[in-house]
C-alpha atoms as a PDB file:
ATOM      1  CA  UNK A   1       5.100  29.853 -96.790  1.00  0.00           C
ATOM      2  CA  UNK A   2       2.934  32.146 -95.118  1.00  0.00           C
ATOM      3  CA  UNK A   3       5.383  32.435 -91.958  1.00  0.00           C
ATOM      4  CA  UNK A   4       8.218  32.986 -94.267  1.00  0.00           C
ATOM      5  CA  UNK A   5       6.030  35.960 -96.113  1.00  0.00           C
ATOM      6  CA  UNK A   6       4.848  37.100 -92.135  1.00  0.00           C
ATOM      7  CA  UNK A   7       8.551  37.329 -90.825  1.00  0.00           C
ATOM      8  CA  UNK A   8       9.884  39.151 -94.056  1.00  0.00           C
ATOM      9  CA  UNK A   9       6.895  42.086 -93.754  1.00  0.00           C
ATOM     10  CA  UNK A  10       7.712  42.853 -89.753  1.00  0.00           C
ATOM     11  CA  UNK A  11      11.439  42.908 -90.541  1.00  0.00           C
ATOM     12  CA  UNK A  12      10.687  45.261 -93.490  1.00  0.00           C
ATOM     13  CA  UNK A  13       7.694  46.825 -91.429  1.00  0.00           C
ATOM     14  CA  UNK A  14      10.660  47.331 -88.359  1.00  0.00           C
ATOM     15  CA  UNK A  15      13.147  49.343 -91.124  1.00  0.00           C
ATOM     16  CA  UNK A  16       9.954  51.412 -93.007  1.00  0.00           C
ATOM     17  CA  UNK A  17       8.714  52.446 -89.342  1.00  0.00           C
ATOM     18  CA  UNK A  18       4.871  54.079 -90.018  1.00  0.00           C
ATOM     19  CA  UNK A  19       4.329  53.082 -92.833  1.00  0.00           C
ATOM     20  CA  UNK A  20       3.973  48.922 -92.150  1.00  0.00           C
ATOM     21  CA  UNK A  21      -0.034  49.458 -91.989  1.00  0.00           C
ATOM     22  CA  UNK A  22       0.516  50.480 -95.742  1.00  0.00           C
ATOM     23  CA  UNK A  23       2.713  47.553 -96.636  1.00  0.00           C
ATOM     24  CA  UNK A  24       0.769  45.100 -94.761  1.00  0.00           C
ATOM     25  CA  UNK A  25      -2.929  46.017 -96.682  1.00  0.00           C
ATOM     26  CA  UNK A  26      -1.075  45.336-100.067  1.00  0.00           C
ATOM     27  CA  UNK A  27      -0.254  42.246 -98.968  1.00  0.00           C
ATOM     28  CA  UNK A  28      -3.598  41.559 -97.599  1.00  0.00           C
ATOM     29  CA  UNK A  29      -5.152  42.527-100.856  1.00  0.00           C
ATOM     30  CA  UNK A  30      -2.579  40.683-102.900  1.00  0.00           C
ATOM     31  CA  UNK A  31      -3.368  37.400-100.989  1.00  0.00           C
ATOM     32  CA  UNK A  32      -7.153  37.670-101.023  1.00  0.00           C
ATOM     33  CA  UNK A  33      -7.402  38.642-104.507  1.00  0.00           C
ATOM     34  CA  UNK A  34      -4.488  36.290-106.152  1.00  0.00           C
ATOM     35  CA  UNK A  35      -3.990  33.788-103.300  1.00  0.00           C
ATOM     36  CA  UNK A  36      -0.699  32.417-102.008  1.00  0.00           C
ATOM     37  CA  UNK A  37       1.296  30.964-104.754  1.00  0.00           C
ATOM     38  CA  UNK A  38       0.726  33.770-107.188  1.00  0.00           C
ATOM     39  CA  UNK A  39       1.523  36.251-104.082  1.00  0.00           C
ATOM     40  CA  UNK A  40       4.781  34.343-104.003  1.00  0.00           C
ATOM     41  CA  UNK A  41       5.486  34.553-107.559  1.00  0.00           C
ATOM     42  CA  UNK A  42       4.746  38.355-107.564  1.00  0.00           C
ATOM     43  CA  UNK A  43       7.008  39.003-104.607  1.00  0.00           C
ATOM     44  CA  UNK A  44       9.690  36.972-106.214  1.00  0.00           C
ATOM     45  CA  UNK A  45       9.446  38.888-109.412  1.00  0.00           C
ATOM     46  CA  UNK A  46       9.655  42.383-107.599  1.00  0.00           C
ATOM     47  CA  UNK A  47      12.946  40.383-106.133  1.00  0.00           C
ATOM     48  CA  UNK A  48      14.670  39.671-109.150  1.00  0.00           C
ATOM     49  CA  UNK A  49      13.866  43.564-110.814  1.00  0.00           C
ATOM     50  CA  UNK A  50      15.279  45.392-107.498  1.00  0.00           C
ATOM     51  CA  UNK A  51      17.884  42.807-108.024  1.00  0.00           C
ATOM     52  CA  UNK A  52      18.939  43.699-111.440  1.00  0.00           C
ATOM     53  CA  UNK A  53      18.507  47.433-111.235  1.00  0.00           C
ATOM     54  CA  UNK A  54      21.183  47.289-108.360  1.00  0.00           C
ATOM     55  CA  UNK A  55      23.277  44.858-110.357  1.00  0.00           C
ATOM     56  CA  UNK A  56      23.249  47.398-113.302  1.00  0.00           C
ATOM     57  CA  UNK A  57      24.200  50.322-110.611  1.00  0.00           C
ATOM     58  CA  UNK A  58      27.091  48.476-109.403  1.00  0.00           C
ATOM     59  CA  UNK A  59      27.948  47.508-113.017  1.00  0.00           C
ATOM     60  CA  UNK A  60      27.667  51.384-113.759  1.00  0.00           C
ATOM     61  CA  UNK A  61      30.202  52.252-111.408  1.00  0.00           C
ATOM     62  CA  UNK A  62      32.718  49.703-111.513  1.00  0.00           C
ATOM     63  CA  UNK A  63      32.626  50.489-115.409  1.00  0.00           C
ATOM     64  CA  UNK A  64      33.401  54.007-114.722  1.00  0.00           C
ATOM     65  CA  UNK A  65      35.742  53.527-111.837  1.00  0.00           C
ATOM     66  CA  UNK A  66      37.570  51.185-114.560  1.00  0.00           C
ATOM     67  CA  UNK A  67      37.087  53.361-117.710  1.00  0.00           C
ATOM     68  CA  UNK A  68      37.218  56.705-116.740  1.00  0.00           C
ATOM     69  CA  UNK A  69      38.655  57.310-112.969  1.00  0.00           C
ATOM     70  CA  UNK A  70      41.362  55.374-112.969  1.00  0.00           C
ATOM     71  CA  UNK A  71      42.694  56.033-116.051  1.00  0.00           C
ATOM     72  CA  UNK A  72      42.266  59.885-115.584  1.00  0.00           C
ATOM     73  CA  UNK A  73      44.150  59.630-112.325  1.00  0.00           C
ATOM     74  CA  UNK A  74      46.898  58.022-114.015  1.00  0.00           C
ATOM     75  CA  UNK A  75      47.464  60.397-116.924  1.00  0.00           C
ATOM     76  CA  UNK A  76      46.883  63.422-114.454  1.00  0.00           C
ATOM     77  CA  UNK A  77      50.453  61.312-112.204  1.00  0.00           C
ATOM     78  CA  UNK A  78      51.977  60.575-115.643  1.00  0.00           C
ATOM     79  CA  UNK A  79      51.330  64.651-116.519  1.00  0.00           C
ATOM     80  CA  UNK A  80      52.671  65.647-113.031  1.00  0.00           C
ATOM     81  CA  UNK A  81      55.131  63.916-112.833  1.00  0.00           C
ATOM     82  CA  UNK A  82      56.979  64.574-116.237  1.00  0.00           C
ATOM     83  CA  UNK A  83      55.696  67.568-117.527  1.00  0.00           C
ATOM     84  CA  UNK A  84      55.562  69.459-113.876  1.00  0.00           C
ATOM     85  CA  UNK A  85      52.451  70.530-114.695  1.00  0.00           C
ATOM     86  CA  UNK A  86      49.877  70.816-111.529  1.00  0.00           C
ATOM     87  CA  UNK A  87      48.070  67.417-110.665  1.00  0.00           C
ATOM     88  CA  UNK A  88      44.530  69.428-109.901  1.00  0.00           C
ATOM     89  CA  UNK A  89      44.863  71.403-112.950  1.00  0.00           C
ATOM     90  CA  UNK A  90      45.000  67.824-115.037  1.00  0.00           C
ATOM     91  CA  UNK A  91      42.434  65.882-113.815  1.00  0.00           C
ATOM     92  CA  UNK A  92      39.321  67.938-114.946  1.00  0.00           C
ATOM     93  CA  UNK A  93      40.870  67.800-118.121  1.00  0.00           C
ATOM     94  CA  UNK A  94      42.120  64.152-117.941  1.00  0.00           C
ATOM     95  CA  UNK A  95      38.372  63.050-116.606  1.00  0.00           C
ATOM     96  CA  UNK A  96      36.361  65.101-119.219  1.00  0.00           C
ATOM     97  CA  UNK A  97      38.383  63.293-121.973  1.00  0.00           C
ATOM     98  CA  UNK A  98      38.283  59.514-120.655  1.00  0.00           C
ATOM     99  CA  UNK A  99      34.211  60.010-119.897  1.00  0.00           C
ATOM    100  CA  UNK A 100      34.288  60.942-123.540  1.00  0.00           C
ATOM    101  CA  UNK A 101      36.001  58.042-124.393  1.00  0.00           C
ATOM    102  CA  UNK A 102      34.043  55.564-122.010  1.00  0.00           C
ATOM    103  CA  UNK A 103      30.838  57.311-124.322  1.00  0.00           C
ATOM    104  CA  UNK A 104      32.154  56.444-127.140  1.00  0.00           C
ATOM    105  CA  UNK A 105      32.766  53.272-126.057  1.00  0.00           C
ATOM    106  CA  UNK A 106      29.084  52.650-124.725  1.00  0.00           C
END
Protein backbone atom coordinates (compact mmCIF):
# COMPACT_ATOMS: atom_id res chain seq x y z
CA UNK A 1 0.00 0.00 0.00
CA UNK A 2 2.65 2.24 0.86
CA UNK A 3 4.35 1.90 -2.75
CA UNK A 4 1.05 2.50 -4.31
CA UNK A 5 0.64 5.86 -1.95
CA UNK A 6 4.79 6.58 -2.83
CA UNK A 7 4.28 6.31 -6.72
CA UNK A 8 0.95 8.42 -6.72
CA UNK A 9 2.81 11.53 -4.60
CA UNK A 10 6.04 11.70 -7.21
CA UNK A 11 3.64 11.54 -10.17
CA UNK A 12 1.55 14.31 -8.51
CA UNK A 13 4.86 15.84 -6.99
CA UNK A 14 6.27 15.69 -11.05
CA UNK A 15 2.84 17.82 -12.29
CA UNK A 16 2.78 20.38 -8.91
CA UNK A 17 6.68 21.04 -9.58
CA UNK A 18 7.96 23.07 -6.10
CA UNK A 19 5.63 22.50 -4.24
CA UNK A 20 6.08 18.33 -3.66
CA UNK A 21 8.10 19.19 -0.26
CA UNK A 22 4.60 20.64 0.79
CA UNK A 23 2.58 17.67 -0.36
CA UNK A 24 4.94 15.17 0.86
CA UNK A 25 5.00 16.65 4.86
CA UNK A 26 1.10 16.25 4.82
CA UNK A 27 1.46 12.99 4.02
CA UNK A 28 4.15 12.42 6.47
CA UNK A 29 2.05 13.93 9.16
CA UNK A 30 -1.08 12.16 8.04
CA UNK A 31 0.72 8.73 8.34
CA UNK A 32 2.44 9.33 11.67
CA UNK A 33 -0.46 10.77 13.30
CA UNK A 34 -3.43 8.40 11.77
CA UNK A 35 -1.32 5.52 10.41
CA UNK A 36 -1.78 3.71 7.11
CA UNK A 37 -5.24 2.46 6.76
CA UNK A 38 -6.92 5.60 7.96
CA UNK A 39 -4.34 7.58 5.54
CA UNK A 40 -5.90 5.40 2.88
CA UNK A 41 -9.36 6.01 3.81
CA UNK A 42 -8.74 9.83 3.95
CA UNK A 43 -7.10 9.89 0.54
CA UNK A 44 -9.90 7.86 -0.84
CA UNK A 45 -12.48 10.19 0.53
CA UNK A 46 -10.70 13.38 -0.93
CA UNK A 47 -11.06 10.93 -4.23
CA UNK A 48 -14.58 10.47 -4.31
CA UNK A 49 -15.39 14.60 -3.39
CA UNK A 50 -12.95 15.86 -6.37
CA UNK A 51 -14.81 13.15 -8.09
CA UNK A 52 -18.25 14.38 -7.62
CA UNK A 53 -17.58 18.08 -7.84
CA UNK A 54 -16.27 17.33 -11.47
CA UNK A 55 -19.18 15.01 -12.10
CA UNK A 56 -21.58 17.90 -11.11
CA UNK A 57 -19.41 20.36 -13.55
CA UNK A 58 -19.80 18.13 -16.40
CA UNK A 59 -23.47 17.56 -15.42
CA UNK A 60 -23.70 21.51 -15.37
CA UNK A 61 -22.71 21.85 -18.77
CA UNK A 62 -24.15 19.12 -20.61
CA UNK A 63 -27.50 20.41 -18.90
CA UNK A 64 -26.98 23.73 -20.37
CA UNK A 65 -25.52 22.68 -23.66
CA UNK A 66 -28.95 20.56 -23.75
CA UNK A 67 -31.36 23.16 -22.22
CA UNK A 68 -30.30 26.33 -23.22
CA UNK A 69 -27.57 26.31 -26.25
CA UNK A 70 -28.95 24.17 -28.38
CA UNK A 71 -32.24 25.10 -28.28
CA UNK A 72 -31.34 28.88 -28.64
CA UNK A 73 -29.33 28.05 -31.72
CA UNK A 74 -32.21 26.44 -33.18
CA UNK A 75 -34.86 29.11 -32.71
CA UNK A 76 -32.18 31.83 -33.71
CA UNK A 77 -31.97 29.15 -37.58
CA UNK A 78 -35.78 28.73 -37.30
CA UNK A 79 -35.95 32.93 -36.89
CA UNK A 80 -33.39 33.34 -39.77
CA UNK A 81 -34.47 31.39 -41.80
CA UNK A 82 -38.28 32.32 -42.01
CA UNK A 83 -38.61 35.56 -40.71
CA UNK A 84 -35.17 36.97 -42.47
CA UNK A 85 -34.39 38.40 -39.50
CA UNK A 86 -30.39 38.49 -38.66
CA UNK A 87 -29.06 35.18 -36.99
CA UNK A 88 -26.61 37.38 -34.46
CA UNK A 89 -29.31 39.69 -33.67
CA UNK A 90 -31.50 36.42 -32.38
CA UNK A 91 -29.39 34.56 -30.39
CA UNK A 92 -28.81 37.01 -27.41
CA UNK A 93 -32.35 37.15 -27.35
CA UNK A 94 -33.04 33.42 -28.04
CA UNK A 95 -30.23 32.48 -25.16
CA UNK A 96 -31.47 35.02 -22.50
CA UNK A 97 -34.97 33.41 -22.82
CA UNK A 98 -34.04 29.52 -22.80
CA UNK A 99 -31.47 30.26 -19.60
CA UNK A 100 -34.67 31.65 -18.18
CA UNK A 101 -36.43 28.75 -18.92
CA UNK A 102 -33.61 26.16 -17.91
CA UNK A 103 -34.06 28.46 -14.28
CA UNK A 104 -37.23 27.86 -14.08
CA UNK A 105 -36.79 24.53 -14.67
CA UNK A 106 -33.97 24.06 -11.92
Amino acid sequence: MDNIVDLVLSKIGSVVGGTFAEIGAYHDYLYIRFGPDITMAIYLCALILLLVVVFKIFKLAFNLLRFVLIPALVAGYIAATFFSVNLLSVLPIAGAAFSFLFLLKA
